[in-house]
Protein backbone atom coordinates (compact mmCIF):
# COMPACT_ATOMS: atom_id res chain seq x y z
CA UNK A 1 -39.00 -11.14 -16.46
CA UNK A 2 -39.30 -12.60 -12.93
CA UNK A 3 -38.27 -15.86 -14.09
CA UNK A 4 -34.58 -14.23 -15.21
CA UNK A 5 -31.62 -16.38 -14.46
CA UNK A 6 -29.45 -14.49 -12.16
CA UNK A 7 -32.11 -11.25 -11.47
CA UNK A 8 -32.34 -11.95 -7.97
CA UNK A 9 -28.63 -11.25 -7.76
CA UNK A 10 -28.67 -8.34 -9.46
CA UNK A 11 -31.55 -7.24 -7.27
CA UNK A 12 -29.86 -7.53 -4.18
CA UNK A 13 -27.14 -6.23 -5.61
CA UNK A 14 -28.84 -3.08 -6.40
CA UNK A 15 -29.55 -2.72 -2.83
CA UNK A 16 -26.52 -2.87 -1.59
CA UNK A 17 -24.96 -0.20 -3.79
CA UNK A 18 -27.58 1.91 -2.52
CA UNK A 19 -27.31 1.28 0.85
CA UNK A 20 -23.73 1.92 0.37
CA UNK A 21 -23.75 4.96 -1.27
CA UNK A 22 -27.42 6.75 -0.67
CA UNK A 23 -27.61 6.10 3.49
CA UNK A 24 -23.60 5.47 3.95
CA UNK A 25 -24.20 2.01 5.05
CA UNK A 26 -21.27 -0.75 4.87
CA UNK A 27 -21.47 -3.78 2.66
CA UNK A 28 -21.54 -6.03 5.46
CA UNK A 29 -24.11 -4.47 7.26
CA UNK A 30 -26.19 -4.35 4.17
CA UNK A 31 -25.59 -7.91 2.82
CA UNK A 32 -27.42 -9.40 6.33
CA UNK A 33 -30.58 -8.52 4.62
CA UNK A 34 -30.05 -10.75 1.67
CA UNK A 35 -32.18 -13.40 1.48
CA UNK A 36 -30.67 -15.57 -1.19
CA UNK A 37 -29.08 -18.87 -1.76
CA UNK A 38 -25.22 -18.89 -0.78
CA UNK A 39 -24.36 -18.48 -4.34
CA UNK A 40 -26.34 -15.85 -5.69
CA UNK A 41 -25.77 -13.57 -2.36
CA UNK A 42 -21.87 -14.09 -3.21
CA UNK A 43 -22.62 -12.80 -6.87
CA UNK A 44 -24.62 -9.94 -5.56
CA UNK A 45 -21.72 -9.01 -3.33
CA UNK A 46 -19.18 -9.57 -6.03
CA UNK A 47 -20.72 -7.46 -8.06
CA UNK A 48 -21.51 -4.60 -5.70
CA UNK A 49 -17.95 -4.54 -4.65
CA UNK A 50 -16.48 -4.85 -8.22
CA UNK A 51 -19.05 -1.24 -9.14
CA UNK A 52 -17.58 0.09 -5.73
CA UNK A 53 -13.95 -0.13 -6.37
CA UNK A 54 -14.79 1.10 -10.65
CA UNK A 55 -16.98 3.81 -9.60
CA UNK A 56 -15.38 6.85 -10.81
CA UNK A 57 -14.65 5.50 -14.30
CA UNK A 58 -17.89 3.48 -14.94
CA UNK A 59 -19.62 7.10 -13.60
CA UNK A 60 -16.62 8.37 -16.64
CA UNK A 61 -17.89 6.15 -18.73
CA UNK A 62 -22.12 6.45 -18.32
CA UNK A 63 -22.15 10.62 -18.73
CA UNK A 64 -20.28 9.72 -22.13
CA UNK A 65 -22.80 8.02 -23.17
CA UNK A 66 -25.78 10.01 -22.13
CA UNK A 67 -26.88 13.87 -22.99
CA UNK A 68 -27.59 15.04 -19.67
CA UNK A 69 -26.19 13.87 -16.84
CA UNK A 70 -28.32 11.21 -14.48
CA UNK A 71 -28.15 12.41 -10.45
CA UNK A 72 -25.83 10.43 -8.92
CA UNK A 73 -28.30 8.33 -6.92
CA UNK A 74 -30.92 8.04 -9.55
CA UNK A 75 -31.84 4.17 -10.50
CA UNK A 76 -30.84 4.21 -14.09
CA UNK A 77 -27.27 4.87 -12.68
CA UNK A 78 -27.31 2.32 -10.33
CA UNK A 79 -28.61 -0.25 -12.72
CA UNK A 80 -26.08 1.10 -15.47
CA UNK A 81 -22.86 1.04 -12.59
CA UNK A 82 -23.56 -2.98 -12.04
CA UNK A 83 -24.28 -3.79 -15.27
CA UNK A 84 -20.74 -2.31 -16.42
CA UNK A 85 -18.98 -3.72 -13.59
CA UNK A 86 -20.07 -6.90 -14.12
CA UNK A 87 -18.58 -6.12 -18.52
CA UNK A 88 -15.15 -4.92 -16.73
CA UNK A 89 -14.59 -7.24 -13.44
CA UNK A 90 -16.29 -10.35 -13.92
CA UNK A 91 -16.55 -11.36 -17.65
CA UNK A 92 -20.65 -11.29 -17.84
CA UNK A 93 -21.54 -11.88 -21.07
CA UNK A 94 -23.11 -9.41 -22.79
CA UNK A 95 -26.84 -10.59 -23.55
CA UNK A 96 -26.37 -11.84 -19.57
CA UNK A 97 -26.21 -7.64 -18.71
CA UNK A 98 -28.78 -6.70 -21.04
CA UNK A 99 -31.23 -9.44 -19.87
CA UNK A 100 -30.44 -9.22 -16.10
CA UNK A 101 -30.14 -4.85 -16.12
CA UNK A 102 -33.72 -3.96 -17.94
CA UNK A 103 -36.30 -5.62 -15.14
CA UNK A 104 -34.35 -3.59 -12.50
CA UNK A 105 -35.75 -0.47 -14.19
CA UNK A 106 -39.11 -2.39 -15.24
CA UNK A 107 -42.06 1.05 -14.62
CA UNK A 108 -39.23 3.54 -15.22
CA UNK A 109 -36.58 4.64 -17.23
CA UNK A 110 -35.93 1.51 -19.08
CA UNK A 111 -35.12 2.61 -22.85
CA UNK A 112 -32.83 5.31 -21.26
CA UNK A 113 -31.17 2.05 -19.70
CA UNK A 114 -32.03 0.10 -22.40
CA UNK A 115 -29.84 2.97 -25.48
CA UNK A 116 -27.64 3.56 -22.83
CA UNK A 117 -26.19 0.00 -22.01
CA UNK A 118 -26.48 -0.88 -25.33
CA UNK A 119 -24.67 2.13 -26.97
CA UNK A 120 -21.55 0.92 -24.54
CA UNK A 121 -21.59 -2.07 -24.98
CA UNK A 122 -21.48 -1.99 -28.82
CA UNK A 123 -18.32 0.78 -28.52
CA UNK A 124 -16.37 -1.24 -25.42
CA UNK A 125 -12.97 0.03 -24.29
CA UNK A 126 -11.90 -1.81 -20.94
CA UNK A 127 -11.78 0.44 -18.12
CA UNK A 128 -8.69 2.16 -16.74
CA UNK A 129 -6.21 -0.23 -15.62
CA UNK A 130 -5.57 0.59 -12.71
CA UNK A 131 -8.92 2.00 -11.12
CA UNK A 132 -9.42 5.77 -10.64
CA UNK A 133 -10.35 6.58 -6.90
CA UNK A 134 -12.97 9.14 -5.59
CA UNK A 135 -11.45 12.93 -6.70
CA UNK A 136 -11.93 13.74 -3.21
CA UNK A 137 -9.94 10.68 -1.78
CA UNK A 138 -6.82 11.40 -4.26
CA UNK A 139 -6.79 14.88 -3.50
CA UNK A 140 -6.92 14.29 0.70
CA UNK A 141 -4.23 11.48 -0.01
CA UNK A 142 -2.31 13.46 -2.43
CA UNK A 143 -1.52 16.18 -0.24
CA UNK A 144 -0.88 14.09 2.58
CA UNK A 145 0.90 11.28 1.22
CA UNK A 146 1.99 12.46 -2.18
CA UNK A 147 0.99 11.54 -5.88
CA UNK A 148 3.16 7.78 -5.31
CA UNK A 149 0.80 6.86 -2.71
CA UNK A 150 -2.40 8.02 -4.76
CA UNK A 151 -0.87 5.57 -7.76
CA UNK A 152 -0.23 2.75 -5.32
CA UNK A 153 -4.04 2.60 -3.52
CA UNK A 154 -5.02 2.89 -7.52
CA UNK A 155 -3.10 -0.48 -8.08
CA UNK A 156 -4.19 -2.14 -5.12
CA UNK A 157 -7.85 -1.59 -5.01
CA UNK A 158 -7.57 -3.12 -8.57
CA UNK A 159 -6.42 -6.13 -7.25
CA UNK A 160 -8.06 -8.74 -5.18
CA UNK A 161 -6.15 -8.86 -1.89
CA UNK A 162 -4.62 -11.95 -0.85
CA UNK A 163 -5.88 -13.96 2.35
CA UNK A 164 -3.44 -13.73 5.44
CA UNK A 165 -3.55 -16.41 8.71
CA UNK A 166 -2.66 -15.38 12.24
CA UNK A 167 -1.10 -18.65 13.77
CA UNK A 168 -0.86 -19.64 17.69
CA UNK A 169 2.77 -20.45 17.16
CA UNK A 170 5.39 -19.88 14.81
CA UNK A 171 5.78 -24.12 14.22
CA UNK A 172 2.24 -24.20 12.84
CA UNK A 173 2.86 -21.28 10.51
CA UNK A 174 6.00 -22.81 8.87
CA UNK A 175 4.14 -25.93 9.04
CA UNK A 176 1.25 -24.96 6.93
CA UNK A 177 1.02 -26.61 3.58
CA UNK A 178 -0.10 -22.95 1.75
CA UNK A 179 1.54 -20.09 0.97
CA UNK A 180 4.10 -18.29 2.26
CA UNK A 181 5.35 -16.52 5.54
CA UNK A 182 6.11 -12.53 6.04
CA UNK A 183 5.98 -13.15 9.25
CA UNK A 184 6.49 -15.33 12.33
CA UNK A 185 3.10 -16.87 12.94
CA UNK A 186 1.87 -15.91 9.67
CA UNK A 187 0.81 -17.36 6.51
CA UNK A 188 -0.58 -15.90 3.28
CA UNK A 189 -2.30 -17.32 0.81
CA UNK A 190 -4.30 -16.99 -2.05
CA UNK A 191 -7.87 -15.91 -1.01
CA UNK A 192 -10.36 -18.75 -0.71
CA UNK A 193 -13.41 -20.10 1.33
CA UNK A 194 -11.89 -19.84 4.70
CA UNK A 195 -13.67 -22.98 6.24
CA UNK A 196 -12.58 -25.08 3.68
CA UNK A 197 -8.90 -24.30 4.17
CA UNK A 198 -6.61 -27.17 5.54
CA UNK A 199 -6.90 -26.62 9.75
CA UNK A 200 -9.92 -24.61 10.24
CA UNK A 201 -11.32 -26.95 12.83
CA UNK A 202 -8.26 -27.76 14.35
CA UNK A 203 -8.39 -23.68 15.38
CA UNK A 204 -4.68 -23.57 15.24
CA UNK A 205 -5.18 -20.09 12.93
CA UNK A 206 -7.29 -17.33 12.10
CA UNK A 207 -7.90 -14.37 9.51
CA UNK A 208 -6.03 -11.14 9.84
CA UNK A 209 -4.05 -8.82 7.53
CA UNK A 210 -0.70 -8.60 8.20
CA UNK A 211 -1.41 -5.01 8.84
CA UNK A 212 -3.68 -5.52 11.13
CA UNK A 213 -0.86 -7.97 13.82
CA UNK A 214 1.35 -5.28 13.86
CA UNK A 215 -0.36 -3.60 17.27
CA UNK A 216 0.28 -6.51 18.90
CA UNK A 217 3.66 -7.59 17.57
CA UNK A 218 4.41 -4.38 19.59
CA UNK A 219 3.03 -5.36 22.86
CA UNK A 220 5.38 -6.39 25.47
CA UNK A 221 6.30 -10.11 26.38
CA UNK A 222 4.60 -12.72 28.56
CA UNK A 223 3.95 -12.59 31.47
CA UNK A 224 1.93 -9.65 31.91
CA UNK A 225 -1.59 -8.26 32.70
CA UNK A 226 -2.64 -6.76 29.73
CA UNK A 227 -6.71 -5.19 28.40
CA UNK A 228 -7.36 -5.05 24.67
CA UNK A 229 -9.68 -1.72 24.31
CA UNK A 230 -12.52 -1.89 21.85
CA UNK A 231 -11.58 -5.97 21.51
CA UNK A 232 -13.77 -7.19 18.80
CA UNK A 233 -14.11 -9.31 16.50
CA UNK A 234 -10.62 -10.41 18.42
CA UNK A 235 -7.78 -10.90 16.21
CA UNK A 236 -5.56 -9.07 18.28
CA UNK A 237 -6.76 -10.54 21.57
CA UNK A 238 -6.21 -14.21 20.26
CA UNK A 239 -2.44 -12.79 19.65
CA UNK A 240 -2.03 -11.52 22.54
CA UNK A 241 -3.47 -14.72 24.34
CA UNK A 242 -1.42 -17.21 21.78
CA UNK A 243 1.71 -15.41 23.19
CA UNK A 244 1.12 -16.63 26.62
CA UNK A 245 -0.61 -13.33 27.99
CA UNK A 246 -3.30 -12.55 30.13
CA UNK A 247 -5.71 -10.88 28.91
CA UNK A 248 -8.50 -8.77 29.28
CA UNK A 249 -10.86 -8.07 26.16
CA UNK A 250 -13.05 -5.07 26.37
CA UNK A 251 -16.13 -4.31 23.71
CA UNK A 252 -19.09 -2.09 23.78
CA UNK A 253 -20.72 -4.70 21.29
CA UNK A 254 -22.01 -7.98 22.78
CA UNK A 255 -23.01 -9.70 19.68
CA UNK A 256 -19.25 -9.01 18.27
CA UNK A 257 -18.17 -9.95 21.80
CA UNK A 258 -20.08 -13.25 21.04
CA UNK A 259 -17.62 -13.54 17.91
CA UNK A 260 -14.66 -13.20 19.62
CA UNK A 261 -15.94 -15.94 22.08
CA UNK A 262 -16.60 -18.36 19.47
CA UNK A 263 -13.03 -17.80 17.72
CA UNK A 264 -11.45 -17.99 21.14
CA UNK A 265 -13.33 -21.53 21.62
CA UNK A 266 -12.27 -22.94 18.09
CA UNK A 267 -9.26 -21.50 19.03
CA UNK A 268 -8.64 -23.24 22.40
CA UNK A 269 -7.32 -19.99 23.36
CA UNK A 270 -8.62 -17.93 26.84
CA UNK A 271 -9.57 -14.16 27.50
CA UNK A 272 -11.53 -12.53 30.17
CA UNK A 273 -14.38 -10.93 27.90
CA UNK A 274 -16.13 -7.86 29.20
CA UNK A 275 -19.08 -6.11 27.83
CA UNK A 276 -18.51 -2.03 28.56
CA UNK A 277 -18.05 1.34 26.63
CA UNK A 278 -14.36 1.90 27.34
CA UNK A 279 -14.88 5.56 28.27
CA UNK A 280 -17.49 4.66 31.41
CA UNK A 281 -15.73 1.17 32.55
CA UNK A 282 -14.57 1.41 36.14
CA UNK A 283 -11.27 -0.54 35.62
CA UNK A 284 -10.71 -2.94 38.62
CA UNK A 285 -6.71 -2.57 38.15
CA UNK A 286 -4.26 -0.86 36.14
CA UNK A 287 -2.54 -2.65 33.58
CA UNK A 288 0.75 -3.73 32.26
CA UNK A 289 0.07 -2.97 29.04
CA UNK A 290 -2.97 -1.67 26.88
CA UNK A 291 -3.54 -1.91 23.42
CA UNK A 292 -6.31 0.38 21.81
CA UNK A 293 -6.92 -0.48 18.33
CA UNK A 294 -9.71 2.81 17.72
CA UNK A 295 -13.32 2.81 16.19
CA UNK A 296 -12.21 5.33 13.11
CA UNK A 297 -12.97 5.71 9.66
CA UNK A 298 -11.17 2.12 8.28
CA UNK A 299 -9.88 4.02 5.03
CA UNK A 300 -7.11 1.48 5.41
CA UNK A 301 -9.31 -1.45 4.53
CA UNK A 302 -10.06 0.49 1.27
CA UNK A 303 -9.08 -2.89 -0.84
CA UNK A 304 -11.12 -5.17 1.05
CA UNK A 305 -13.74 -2.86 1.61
CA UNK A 306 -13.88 -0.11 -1.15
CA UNK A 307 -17.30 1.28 0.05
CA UNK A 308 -15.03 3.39 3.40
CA UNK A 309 -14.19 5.80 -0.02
CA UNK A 310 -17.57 6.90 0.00
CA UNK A 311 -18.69 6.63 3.97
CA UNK A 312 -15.39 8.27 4.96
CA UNK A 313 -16.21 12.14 4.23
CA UNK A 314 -14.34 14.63 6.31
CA UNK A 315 -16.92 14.89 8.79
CA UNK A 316 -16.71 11.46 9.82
CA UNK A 317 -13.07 12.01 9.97
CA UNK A 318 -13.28 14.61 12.42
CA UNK A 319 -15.63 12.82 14.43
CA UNK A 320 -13.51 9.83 14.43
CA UNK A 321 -10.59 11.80 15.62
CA UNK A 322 -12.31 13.39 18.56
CA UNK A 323 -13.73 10.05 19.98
CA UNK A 324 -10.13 8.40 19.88
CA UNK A 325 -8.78 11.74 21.48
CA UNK A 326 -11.07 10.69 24.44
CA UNK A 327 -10.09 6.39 23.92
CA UNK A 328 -6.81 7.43 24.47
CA UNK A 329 -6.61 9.51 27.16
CA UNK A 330 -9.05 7.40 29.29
CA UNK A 331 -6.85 4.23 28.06
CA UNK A 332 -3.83 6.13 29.49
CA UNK A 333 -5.27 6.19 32.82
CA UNK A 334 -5.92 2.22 32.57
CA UNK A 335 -1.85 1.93 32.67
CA UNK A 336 0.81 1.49 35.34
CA UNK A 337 3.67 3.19 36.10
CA UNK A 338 6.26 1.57 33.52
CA UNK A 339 3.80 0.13 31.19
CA UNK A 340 3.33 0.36 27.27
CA UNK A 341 0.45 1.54 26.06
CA UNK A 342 0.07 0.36 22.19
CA UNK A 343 -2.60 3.10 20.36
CA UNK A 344 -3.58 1.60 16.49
CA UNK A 345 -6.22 2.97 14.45
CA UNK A 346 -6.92 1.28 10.11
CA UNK A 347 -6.93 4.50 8.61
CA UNK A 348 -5.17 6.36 6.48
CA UNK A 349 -5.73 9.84 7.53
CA UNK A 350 -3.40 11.98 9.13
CA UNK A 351 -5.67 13.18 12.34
CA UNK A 352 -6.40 9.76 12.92
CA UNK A 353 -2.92 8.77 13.19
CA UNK A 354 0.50 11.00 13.52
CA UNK A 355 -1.35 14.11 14.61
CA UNK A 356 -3.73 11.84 17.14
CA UNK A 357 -0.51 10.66 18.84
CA UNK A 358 1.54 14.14 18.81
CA UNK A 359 -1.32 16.15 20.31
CA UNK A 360 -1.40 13.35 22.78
CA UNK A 361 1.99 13.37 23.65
CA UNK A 362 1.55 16.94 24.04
CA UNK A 363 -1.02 16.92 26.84
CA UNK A 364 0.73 13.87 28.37
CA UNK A 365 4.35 14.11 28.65
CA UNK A 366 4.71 11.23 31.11
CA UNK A 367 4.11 9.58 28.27
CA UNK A 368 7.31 8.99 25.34
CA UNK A 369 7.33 7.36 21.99
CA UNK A 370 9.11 3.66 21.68
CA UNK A 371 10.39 2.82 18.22
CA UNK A 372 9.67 -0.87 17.14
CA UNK A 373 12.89 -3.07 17.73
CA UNK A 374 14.79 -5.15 15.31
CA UNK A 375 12.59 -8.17 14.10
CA UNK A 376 9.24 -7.19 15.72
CA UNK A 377 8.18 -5.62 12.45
CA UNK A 378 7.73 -8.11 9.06
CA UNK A 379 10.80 -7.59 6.81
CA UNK A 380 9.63 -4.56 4.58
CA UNK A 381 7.68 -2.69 6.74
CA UNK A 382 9.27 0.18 8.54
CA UNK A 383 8.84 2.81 11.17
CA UNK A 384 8.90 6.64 10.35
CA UNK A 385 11.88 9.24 12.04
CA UNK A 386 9.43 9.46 15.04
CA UNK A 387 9.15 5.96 15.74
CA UNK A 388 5.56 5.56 14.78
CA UNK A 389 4.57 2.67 11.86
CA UNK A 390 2.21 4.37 8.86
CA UNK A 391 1.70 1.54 6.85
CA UNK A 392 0.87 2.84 3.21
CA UNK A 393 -0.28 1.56 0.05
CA UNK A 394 2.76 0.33 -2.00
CA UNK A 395 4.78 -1.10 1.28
CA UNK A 396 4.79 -4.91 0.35
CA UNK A 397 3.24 -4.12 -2.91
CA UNK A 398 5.04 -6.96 -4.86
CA UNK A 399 3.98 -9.70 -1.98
CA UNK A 400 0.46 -8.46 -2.39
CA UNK A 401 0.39 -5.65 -0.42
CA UNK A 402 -0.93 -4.87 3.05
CA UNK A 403 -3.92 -3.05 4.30
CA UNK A 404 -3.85 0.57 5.44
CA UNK A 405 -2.84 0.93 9.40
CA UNK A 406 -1.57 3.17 11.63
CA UNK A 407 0.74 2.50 15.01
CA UNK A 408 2.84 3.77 17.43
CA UNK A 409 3.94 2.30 21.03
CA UNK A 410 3.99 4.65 23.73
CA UNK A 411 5.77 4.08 27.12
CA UNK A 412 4.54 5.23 31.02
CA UNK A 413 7.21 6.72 33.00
């Protein structure tokens, strides 16, 4: 059974779904224990993601199939949750499933796994089209955001998101021999190995949803003095630097410090990097302007990341919310008189966002609310009565969408 084809994949893949899910660990974090060839750690994390973002209906599908119903972390439900994914997202053959699923439950409950997989295999109806999401998630985001945007994060987390590039001018975007612009100094394309892409070397671009520029598309024009809060990995600081700024990039994390340092050398681009927790830094000078893109609970990257719909409970909400309470009253103090402070968090939770800013403005009415201006936004995305951007699932839908994300520019009296 050892000798398999593909059961080291499956293995690993096995642990990541239970890192995931059992001790609310991310993907990524989990996948830097793989020890695997290149290949076979891309198939494990194909196939962990593709169980992640079918997990309600292949869960649906399992308790048909079974008289009592497995616990939700028990092995035979892992094993089963892969070895469907794999039938629904990535065209495994069916022998491949059987062969690759039973050693995973080799000492335990392997004719359980053994009826079970073959009983739905043998009566196979293809999933849902689109996806269900957690109960819990589509309730929160139903009340919220309304049924549409429940149907909309359905469609999109059934769809592999496209690839978007961040460009140091808007010449080398239109320039680019792939894909298509939404944006100035933006390209998307279809998603691919990114060091293979046309340019990679030549550090004239780098990877960043759409969604994710839109912070600093909103930050004021060279020249100015301005600090990127909680920095890292330093997609936003490379705009900010690409647009002739000066800037100073701020992480609590010196190994995703070391990141951005690397993508500012490919880059050719320039930052003053410093190492701190943003709430204890002694700032040597207020700034022009500040953009704080929060630490929160990333429900925004859903699509890229479906495993934030299971690490995202309310309580991590809440906590989320009360440590950007503190980010962004301590980055308020970081400001002059006159300057813009730019507050961004990739969630899609109310506290996080709309109600994180109002209370704020509340408590700090030196502070006012600055609607984006005509052309800073990409055509299609659009700013709410208040003047604060909520980008939800849907917006761009038929260009492939955009991740989850939350802004709103604030201005110093």
């Amino acid at each position: 059974m050892a000798d398999v084809e593909g059961l080291g994949a499956r293995r690993a893949a096995l642990h990541l779904l239970d890192a995931v899910l059992r001790q609310g660990r991310t993907l990524e974090s989990a996948a830097q224990g793989i020890r695997l060839a290149p290949p076979d750690a891309a198939l494990a994390l194909a196939i962990a993601g593709e169980a992640l973002r079918r997990l309600p209906d292949l869960d649906e599908r399992i308790d048909s199939a079974t008289r009592q119903r497995l616990p939700d972390d028990a092995k035979a439900r892992m094993v089963l949750r892969l070895a469907l994914a794999q039938k629904a997202g990535l065209g495994t053959p069916d022998h491949a499933l059987v062969a690759t699923a039973l050693p995973l439950v080799a000492g335990g409950p392997r004719r359980l796994v053994h009826g079970v997989l073959g009983t739905l295999l043998r009566q196979w109806v293809d999933l849902p089209d689109p996806p269900a999401l957690p109960a819990d998630v589509e309730q929160r985001w139903a009340r919220a955001w309304g049924d549409a945007m429940v149907l909309a994060a359905r469609r999109a987390i059934g769809r592999r998101p496209p690839l978007d590039l961040s460009f140091k001018s808007d010449a080398e975007a239109q320039a680019y021999p792939l894909g298509i612009s939404l944006a100035p100094r933006h390209r998307r394309i279809v998603s691919a190995s990114v060091q293979a892409l046309p340019g990679f070397d030549a550090g004239g671009w780098w990877v960043q949803d759409i969604a994710a520029s839109l912070p600093a598309r909103l930050m004021p024009a060279a020249p100015a003095d301005v600090l990127d809060l909680c920095a890292a990995p330093g997609g936003k600081t490379m705009q900010l630097a690409a647009a002739g700024l000066s800037v100073t990039a701020l992480d609590r994390s010196e190994s995703r410090l070391a990141r951005l340092a690397d993508n500012l050398a490919r880059t050719g681009l320039t930052a003053d990097l410093v190492a701190a927790d943003a709430l204890d830094w002694p700032a040597p000078r207020r700034f022009d302007a500040v953009l704080l893109d929060a630490p929160c609970s990333a429900t925004g990257t859903f699509r890229r990341h479906p495993e934030v719909l299971y690490r995202a409970r309310p309580a991590i909400i809440v906590e989320s919310a009360a440590l950007q309470s503190r980010l962004i009253d301590r980055a308020a103090t970081m400001l002059k008189s006159g300057g813009t402070l730019v507050y961004a968090v990739c969630s899609l939770e109310p506290e996080e966002g709309e109600a994180m800013v109002a209370a704020f403005l509340a408590r700090n009415t030196a502070f006012r609310l600055v609607p984006p201006r005509p052309g800073e936004l990409p055509d299609g995305v659009t700013s709410s009565p208040e003047g604060w951007v909520q980008v939800l699932p849907g917006m761009l839908e038929g260009d492939g969408g955009l991740d989850g994300f939350f802004v709103a520019r604030l201005a110093r009296a």
